[in-house]
N, C-alpha and C. Protein backbone atom coordinates (compact mmCIF):
# COMPACT_ATOMS: atom_id res chain seq x y z
N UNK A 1 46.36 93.29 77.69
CA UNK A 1 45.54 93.91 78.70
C UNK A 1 45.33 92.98 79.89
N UNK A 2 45.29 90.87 79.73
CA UNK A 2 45.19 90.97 80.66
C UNK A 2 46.08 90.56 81.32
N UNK A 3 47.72 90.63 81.01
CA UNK A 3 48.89 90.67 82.07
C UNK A 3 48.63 92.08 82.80
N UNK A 4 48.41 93.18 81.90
CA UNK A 4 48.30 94.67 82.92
C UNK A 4 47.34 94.36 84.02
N UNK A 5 46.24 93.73 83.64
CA UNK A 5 45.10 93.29 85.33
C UNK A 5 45.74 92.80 86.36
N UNK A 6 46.50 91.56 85.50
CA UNK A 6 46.86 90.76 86.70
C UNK A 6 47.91 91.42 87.44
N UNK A 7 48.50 91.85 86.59
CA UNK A 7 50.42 92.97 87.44
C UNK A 7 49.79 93.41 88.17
N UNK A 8 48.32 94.48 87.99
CA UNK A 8 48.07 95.77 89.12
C UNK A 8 47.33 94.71 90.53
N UNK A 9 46.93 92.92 89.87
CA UNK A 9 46.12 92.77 91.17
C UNK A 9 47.42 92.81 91.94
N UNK A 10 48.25 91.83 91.05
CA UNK A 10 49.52 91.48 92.45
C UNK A 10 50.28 92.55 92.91
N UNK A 11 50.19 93.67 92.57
CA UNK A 11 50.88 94.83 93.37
C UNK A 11 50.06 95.04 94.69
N UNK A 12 48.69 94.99 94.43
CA UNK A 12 47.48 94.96 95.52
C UNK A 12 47.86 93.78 96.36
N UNK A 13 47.59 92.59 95.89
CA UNK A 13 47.75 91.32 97.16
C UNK A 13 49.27 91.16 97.45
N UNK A 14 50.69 91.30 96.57
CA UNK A 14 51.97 91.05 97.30
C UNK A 14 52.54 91.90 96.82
N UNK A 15 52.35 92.82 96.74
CA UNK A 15 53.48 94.26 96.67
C UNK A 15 55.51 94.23 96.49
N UNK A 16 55.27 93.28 97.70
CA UNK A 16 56.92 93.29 97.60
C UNK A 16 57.49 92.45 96.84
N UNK A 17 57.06 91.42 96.82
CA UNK A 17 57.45 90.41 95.57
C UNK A 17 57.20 90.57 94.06
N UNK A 18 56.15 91.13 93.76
CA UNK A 18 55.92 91.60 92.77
C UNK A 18 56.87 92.64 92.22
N UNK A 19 57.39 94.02 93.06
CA UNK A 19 58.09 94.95 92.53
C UNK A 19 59.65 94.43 92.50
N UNK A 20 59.99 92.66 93.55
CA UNK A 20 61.55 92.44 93.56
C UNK A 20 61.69 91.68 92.37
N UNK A 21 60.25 90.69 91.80
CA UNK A 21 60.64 89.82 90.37
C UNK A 21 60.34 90.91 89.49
N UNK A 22 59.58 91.93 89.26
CA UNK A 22 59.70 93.16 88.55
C UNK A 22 61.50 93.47 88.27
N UNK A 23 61.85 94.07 89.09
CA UNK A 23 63.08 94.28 89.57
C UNK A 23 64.13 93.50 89.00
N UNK A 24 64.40 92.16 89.27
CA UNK A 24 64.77 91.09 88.79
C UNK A 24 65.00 91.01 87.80
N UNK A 25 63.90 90.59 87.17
CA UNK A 25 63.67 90.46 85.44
C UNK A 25 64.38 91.38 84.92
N UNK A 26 64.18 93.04 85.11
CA UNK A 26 64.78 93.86 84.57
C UNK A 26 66.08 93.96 85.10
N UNK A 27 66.52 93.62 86.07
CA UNK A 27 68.10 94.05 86.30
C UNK A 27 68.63 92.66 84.87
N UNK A 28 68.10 91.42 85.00
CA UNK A 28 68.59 90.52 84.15
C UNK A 28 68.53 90.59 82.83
N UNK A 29 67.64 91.09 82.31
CA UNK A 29 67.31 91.44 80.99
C UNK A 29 68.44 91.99 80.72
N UNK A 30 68.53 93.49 81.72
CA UNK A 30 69.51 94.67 81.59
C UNK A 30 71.13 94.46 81.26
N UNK A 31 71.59 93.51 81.69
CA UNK A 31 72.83 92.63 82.07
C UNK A 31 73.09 91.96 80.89
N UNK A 32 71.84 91.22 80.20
CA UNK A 32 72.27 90.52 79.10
C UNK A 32 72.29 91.05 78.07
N UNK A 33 71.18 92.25 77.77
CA UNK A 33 71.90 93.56 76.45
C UNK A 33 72.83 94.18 76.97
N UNK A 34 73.94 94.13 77.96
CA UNK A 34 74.91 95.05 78.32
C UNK A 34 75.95 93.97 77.68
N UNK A 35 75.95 92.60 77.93
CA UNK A 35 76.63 91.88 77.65
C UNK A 35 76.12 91.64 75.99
N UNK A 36 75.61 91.54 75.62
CA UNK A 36 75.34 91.06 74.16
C UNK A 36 76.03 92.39 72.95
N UNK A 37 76.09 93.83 73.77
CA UNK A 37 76.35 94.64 73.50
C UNK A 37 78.21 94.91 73.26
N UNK A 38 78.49 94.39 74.27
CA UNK A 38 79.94 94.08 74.74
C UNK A 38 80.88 93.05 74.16
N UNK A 39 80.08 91.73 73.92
CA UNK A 39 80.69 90.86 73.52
C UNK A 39 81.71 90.34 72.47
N UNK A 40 82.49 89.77 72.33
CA UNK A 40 83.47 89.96 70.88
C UNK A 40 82.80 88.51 70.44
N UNK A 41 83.26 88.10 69.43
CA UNK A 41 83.03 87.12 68.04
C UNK A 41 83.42 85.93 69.34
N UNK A 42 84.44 85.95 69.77
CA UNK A 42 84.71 84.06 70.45
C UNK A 42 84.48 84.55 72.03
N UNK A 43 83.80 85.49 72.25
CA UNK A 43 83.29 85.46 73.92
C UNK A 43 81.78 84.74 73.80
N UNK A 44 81.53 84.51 74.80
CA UNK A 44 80.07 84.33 75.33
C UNK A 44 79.43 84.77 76.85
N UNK A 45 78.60 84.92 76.45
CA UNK A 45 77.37 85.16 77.46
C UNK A 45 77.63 84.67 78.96
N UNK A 46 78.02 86.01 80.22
CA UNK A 46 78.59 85.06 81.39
C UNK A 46 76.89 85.40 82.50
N UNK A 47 76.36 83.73 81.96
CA UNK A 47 75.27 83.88 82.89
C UNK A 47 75.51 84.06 84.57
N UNK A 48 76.54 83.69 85.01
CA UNK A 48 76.76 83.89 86.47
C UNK A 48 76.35 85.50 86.58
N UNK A 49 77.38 86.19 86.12
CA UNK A 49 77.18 87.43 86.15
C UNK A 49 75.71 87.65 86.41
N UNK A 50 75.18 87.31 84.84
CA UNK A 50 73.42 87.79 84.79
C UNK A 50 72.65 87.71 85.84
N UNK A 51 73.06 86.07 86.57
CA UNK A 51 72.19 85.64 87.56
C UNK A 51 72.47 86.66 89.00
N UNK A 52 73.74 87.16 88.96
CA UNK A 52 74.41 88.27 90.49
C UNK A 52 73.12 89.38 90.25
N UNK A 53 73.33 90.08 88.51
CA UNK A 53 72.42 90.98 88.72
C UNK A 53 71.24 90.76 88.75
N UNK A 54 70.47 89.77 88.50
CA UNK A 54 68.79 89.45 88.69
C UNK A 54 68.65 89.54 90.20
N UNK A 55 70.00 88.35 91.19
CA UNK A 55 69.42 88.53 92.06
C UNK A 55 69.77 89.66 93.05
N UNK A 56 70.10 90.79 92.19
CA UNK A 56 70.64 91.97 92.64
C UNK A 56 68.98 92.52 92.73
N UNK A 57 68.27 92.85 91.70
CA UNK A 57 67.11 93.25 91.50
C UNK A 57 66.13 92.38 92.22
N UNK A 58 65.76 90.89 92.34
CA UNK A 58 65.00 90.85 93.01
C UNK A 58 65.49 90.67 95.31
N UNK A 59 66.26 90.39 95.45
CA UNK A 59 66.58 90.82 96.92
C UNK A 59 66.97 92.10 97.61
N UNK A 60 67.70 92.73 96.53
CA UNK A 60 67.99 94.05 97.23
C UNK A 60 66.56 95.19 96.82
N UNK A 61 67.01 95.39 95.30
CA UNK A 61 66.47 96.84 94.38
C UNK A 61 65.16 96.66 95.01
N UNK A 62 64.38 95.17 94.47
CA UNK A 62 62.73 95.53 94.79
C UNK A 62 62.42 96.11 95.90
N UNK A 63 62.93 95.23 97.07
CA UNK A 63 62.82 95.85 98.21
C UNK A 63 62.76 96.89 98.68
N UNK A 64 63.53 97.61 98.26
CA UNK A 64 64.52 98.60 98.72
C UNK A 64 63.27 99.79 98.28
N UNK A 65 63.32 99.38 96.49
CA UNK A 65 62.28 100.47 96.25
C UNK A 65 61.07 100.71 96.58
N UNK A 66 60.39 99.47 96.93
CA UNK A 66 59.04 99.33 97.57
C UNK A 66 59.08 100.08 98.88
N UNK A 67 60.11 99.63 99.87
CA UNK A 67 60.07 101.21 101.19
C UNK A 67 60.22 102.25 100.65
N UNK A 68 61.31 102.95 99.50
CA UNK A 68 61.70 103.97 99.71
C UNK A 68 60.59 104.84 98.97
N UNK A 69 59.67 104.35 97.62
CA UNK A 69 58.88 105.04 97.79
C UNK A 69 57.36 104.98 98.59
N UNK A 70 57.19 103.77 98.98
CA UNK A 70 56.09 104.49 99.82
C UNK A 70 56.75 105.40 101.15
N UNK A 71 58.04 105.27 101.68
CA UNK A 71 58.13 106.15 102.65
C UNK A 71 58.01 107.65 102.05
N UNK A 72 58.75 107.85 100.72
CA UNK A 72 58.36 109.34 100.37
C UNK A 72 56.98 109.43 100.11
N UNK A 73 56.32 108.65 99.69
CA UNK A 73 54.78 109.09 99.78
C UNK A 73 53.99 109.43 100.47
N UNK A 74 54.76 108.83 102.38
CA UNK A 74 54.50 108.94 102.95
C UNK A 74 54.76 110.36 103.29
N UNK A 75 55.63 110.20 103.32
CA UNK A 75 55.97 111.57 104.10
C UNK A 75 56.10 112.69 103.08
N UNK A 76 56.10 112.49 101.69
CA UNK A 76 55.46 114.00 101.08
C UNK A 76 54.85 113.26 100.51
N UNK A 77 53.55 113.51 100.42
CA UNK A 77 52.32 113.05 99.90
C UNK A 77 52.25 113.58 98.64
N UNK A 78 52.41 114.94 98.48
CA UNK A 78 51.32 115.69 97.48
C UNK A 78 52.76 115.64 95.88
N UNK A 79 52.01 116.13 94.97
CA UNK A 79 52.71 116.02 93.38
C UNK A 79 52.80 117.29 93.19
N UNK A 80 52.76 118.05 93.50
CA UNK A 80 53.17 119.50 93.04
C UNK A 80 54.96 119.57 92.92
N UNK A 81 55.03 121.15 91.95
CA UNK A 81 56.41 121.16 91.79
C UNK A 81 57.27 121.02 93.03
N UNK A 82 56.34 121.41 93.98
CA UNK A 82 57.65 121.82 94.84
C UNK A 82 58.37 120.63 96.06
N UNK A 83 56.99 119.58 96.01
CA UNK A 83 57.30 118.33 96.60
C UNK A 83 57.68 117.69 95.66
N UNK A 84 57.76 117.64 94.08
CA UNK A 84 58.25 116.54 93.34
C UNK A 84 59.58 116.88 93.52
N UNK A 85 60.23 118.41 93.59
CA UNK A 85 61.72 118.63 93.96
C UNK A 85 62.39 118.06 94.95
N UNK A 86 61.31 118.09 95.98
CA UNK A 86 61.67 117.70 97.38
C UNK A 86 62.22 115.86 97.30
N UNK A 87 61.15 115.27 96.48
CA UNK A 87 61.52 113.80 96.27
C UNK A 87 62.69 114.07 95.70
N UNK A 88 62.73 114.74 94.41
CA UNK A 88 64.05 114.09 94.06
C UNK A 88 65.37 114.49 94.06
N UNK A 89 65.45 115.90 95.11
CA UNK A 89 66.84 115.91 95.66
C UNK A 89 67.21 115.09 97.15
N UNK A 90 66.20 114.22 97.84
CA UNK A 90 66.42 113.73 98.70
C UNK A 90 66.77 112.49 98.49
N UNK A 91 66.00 112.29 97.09
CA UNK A 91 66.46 111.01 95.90
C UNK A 91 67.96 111.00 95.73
N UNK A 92 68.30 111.97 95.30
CA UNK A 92 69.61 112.33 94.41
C UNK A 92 70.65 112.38 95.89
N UNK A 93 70.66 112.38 96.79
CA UNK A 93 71.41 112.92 98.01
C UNK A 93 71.37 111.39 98.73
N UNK A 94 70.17 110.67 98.65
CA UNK A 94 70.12 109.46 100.02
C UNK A 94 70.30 107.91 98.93
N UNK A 95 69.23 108.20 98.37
CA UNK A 95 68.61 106.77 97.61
C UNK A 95 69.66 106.10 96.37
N UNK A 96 70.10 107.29 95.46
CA UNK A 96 71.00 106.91 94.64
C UNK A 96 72.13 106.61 95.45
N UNK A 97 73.24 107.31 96.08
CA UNK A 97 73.91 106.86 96.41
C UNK A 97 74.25 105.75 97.02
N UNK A 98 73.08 105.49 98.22
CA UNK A 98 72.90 103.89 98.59
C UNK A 98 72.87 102.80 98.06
N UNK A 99 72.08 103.06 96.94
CA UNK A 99 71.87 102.05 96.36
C UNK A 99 72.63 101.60 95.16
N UNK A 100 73.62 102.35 94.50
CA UNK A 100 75.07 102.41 93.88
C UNK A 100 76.19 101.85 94.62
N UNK A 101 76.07 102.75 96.20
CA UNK A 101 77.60 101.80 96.83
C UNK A 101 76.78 100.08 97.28
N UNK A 102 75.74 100.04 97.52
CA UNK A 102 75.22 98.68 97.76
C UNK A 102 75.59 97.66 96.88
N UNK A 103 74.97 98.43 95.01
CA UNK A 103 75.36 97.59 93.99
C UNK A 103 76.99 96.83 93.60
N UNK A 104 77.70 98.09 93.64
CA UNK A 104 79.06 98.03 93.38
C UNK A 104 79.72 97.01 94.41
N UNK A 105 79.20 97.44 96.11
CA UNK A 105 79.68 96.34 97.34
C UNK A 105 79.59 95.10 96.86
N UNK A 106 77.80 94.45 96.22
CA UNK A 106 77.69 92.91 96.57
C UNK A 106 78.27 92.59 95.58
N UNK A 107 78.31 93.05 94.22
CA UNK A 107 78.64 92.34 92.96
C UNK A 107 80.55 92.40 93.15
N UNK A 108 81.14 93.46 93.58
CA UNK A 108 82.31 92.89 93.78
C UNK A 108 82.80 92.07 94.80
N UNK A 109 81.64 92.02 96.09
CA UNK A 109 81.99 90.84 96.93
C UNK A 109 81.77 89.43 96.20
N UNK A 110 80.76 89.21 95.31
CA UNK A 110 80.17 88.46 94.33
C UNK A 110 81.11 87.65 93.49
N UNK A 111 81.98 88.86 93.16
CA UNK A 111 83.17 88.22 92.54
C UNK A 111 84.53 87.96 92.91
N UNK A 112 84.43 87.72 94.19
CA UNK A 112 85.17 87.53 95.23
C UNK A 112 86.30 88.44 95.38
N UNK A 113 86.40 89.60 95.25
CA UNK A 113 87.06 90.51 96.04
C UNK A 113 87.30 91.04 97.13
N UNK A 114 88.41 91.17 97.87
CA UNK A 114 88.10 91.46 99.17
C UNK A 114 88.02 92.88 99.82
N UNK A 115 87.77 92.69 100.76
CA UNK A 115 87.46 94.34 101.20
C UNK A 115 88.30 95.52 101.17
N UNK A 116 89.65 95.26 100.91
CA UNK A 116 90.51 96.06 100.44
C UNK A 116 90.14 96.82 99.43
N UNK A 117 89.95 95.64 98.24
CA UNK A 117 89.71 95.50 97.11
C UNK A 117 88.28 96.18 96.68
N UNK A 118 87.44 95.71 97.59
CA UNK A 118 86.51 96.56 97.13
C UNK A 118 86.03 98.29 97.84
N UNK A 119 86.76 98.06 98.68
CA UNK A 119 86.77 99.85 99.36
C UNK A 119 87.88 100.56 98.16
N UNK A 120 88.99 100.05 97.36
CA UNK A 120 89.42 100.54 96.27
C UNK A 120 88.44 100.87 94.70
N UNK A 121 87.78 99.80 94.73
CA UNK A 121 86.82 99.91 93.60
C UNK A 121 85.99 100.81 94.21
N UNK A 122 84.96 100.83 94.94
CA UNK A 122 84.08 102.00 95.34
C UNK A 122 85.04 103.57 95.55
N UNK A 123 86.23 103.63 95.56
CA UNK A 123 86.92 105.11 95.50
C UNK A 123 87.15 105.32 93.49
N UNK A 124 87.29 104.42 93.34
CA UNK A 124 87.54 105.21 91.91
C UNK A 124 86.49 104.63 91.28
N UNK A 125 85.42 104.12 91.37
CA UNK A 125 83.87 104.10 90.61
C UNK A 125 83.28 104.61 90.50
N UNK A 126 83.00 104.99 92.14
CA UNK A 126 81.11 105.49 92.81
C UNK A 126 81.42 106.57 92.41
N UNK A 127 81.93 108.20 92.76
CA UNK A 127 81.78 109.02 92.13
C UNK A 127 81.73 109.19 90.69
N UNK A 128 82.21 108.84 90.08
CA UNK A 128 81.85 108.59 88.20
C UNK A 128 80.51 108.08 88.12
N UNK A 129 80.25 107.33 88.66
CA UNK A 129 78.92 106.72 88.38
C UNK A 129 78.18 107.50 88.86
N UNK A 130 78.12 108.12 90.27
CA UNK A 130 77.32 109.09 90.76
C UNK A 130 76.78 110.60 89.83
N UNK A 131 78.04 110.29 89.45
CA UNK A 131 78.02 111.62 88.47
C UNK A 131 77.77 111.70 87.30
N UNK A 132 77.48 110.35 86.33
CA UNK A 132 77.04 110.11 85.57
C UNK A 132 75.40 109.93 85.87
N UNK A 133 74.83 109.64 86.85
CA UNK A 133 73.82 109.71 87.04
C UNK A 133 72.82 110.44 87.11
N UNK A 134 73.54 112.08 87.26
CA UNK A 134 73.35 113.36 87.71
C UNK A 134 72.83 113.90 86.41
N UNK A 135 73.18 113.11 85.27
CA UNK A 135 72.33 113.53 83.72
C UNK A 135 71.43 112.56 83.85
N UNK A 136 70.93 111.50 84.09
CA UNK A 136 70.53 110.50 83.76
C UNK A 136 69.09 110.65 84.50
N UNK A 137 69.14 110.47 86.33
CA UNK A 137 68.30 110.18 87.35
C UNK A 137 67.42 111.41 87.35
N UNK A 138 67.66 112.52 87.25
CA UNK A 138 67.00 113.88 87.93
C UNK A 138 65.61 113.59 86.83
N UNK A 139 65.79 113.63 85.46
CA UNK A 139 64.92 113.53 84.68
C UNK A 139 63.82 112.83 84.71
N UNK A 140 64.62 111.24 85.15
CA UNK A 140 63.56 110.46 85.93
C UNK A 140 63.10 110.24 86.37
N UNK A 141 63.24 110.62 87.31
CA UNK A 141 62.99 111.06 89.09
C UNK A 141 61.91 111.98 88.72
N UNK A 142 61.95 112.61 88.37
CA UNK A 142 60.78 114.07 88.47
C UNK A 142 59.48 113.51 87.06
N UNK A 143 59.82 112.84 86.65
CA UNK A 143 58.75 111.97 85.55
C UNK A 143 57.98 111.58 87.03
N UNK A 144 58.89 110.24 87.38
CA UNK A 144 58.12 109.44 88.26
C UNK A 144 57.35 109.92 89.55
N UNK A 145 57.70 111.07 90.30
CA UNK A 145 57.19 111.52 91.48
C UNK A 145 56.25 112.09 91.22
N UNK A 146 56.49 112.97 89.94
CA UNK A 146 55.34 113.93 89.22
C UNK A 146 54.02 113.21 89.02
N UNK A 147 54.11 112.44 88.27
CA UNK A 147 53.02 111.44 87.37
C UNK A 147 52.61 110.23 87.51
N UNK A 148 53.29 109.39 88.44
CA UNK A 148 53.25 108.19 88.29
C UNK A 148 52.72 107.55 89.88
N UNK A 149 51.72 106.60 90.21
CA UNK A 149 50.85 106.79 91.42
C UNK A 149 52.26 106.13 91.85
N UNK A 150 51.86 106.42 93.27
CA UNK A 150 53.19 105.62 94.02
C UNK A 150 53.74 104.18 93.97
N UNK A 151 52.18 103.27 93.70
CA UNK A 151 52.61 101.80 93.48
C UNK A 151 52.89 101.36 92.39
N UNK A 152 53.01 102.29 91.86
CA UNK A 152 53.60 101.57 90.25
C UNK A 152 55.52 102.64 90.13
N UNK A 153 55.61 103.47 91.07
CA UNK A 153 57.12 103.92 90.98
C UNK A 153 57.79 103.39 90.97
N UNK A 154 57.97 102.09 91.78
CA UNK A 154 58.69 101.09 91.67
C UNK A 154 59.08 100.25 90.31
N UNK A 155 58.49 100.29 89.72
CA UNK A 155 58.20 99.72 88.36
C UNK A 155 58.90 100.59 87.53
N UNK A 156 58.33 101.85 87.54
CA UNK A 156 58.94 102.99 86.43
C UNK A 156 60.41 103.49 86.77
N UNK A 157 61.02 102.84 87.96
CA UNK A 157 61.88 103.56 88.38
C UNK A 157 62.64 102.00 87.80
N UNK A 158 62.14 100.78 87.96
CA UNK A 158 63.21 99.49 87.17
C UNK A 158 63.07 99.75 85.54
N UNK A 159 62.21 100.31 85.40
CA UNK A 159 62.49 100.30 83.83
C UNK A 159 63.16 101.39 83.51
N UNK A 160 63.41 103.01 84.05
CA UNK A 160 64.40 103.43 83.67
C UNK A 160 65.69 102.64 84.14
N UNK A 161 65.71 101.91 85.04
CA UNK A 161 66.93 101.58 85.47
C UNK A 161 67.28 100.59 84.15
N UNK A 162 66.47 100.17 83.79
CA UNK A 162 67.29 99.36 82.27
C UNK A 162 68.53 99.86 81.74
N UNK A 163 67.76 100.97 81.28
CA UNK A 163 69.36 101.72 80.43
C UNK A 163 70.32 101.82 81.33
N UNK A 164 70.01 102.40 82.36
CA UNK A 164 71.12 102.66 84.05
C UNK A 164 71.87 101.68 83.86
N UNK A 165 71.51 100.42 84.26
CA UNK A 165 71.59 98.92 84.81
C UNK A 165 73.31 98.80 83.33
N UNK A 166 72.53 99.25 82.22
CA UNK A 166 73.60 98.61 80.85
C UNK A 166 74.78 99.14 81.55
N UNK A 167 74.60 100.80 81.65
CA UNK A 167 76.04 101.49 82.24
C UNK A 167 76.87 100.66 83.56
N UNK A 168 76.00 100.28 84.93
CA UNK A 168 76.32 99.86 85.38
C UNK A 168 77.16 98.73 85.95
N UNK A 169 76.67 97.82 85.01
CA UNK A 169 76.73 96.43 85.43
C UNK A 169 78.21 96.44 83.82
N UNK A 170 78.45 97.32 83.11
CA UNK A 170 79.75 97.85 82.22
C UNK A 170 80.62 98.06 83.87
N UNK A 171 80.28 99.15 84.44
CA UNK A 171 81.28 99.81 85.68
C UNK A 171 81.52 98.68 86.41
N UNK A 172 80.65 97.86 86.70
CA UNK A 172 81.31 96.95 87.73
C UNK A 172 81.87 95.79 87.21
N UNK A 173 81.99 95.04 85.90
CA UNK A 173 82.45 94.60 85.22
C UNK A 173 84.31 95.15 84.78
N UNK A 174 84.12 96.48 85.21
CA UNK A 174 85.62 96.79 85.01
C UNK A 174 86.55 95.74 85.68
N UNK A 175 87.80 95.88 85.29
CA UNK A 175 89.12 95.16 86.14
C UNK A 175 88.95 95.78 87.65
N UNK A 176 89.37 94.63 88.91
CA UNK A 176 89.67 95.00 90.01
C UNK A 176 91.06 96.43 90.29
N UNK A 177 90.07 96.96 91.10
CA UNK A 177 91.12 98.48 91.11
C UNK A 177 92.77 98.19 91.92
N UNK A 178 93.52 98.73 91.60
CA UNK A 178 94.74 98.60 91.94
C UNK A 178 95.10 99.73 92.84
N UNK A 179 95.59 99.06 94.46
CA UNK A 179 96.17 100.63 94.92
C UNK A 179 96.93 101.54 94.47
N UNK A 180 97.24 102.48 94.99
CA UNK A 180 98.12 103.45 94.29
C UNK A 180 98.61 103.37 95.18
């Protein structure tokens, strides 16, 4: 009870830092059961990786999510059905996608691919992933807009991203794409 005090003061006094090491933690966590999950008998654990996605979560994700939902809060305020729809097909249309080709961009610039290379990986990824998401996000999405006060969405939206994050950080882990 009193880590929950202290989390809700620091959402109150630093908001953004709070929701990017939020963020963080969980993209890293996320990365290392994707990898622990993955791993064979004589592999090990590639912390570089881990560390791309932590600081995937705390520089980009936190950020990112800290505007995007207070701007929808802003601008649809209310929790009814028909604005929680409104969040989350504007979700499903702006926010996911951004923030998928963002992921897929830095982590394969990350791993030094070049822009060829990675405008090839984002053609045969992002839609699969997009579309895998399309079971995944809507559900979530409408939890979180529905129920959840705005300063803590950020939060509920990194912890579904846990499970997300396993799929993910699998997709971008694939082999570099090959032209056709």
């Amino acid at each position: 009870m009193r880590f929950l005090s202290w989390y809700l003061r620091m959402l109150d006094v630093r908001p953004v830092i709070t929701k990017s090491v939020s963020a963080g933690l969980i993209y890293g966590a996320a990365d290392l059961t994707a990898q622990s999950m993955t791993i064979g008998a004589f592999s090990s654990l590639d912390l570089i990786r881990t560390l791309r996605m932590a600081m995937f979560g705390l520089f980009i994700l936190g950020p990112a999510q800290h505007l995007w939902f207070n701007f929808l809060g802003r601008i649809l305020p209310k929790r009814d059905m028909t604005t929680t729809l409104k969040k989350l097909i504007v979700g499903q249309i702006f926010y996911g996608p951004s923030c998928t080709a963002v992921f897929f961009t830095y982590n394969a610039f990350l791993q030094g691919e070049s822009g060829s290379e990675i405008t090839l990986r984002l053609r045969r990824d992002l839609l699969p992933t997009l579309t895998g998401g399309l079971m995944y996000w809507p559900v979530c999405d409408f939890f979180t807009y529905k129920i959840i006060p705005v300063h803590l969405q950020p939060l509920m939206n990194s912890s579904f991203s846990f499970l997300w994050t396993i799929y993910l950080t699998y997709m971008a882990s694939l082999e570099k794409a090959i032209g056709a």
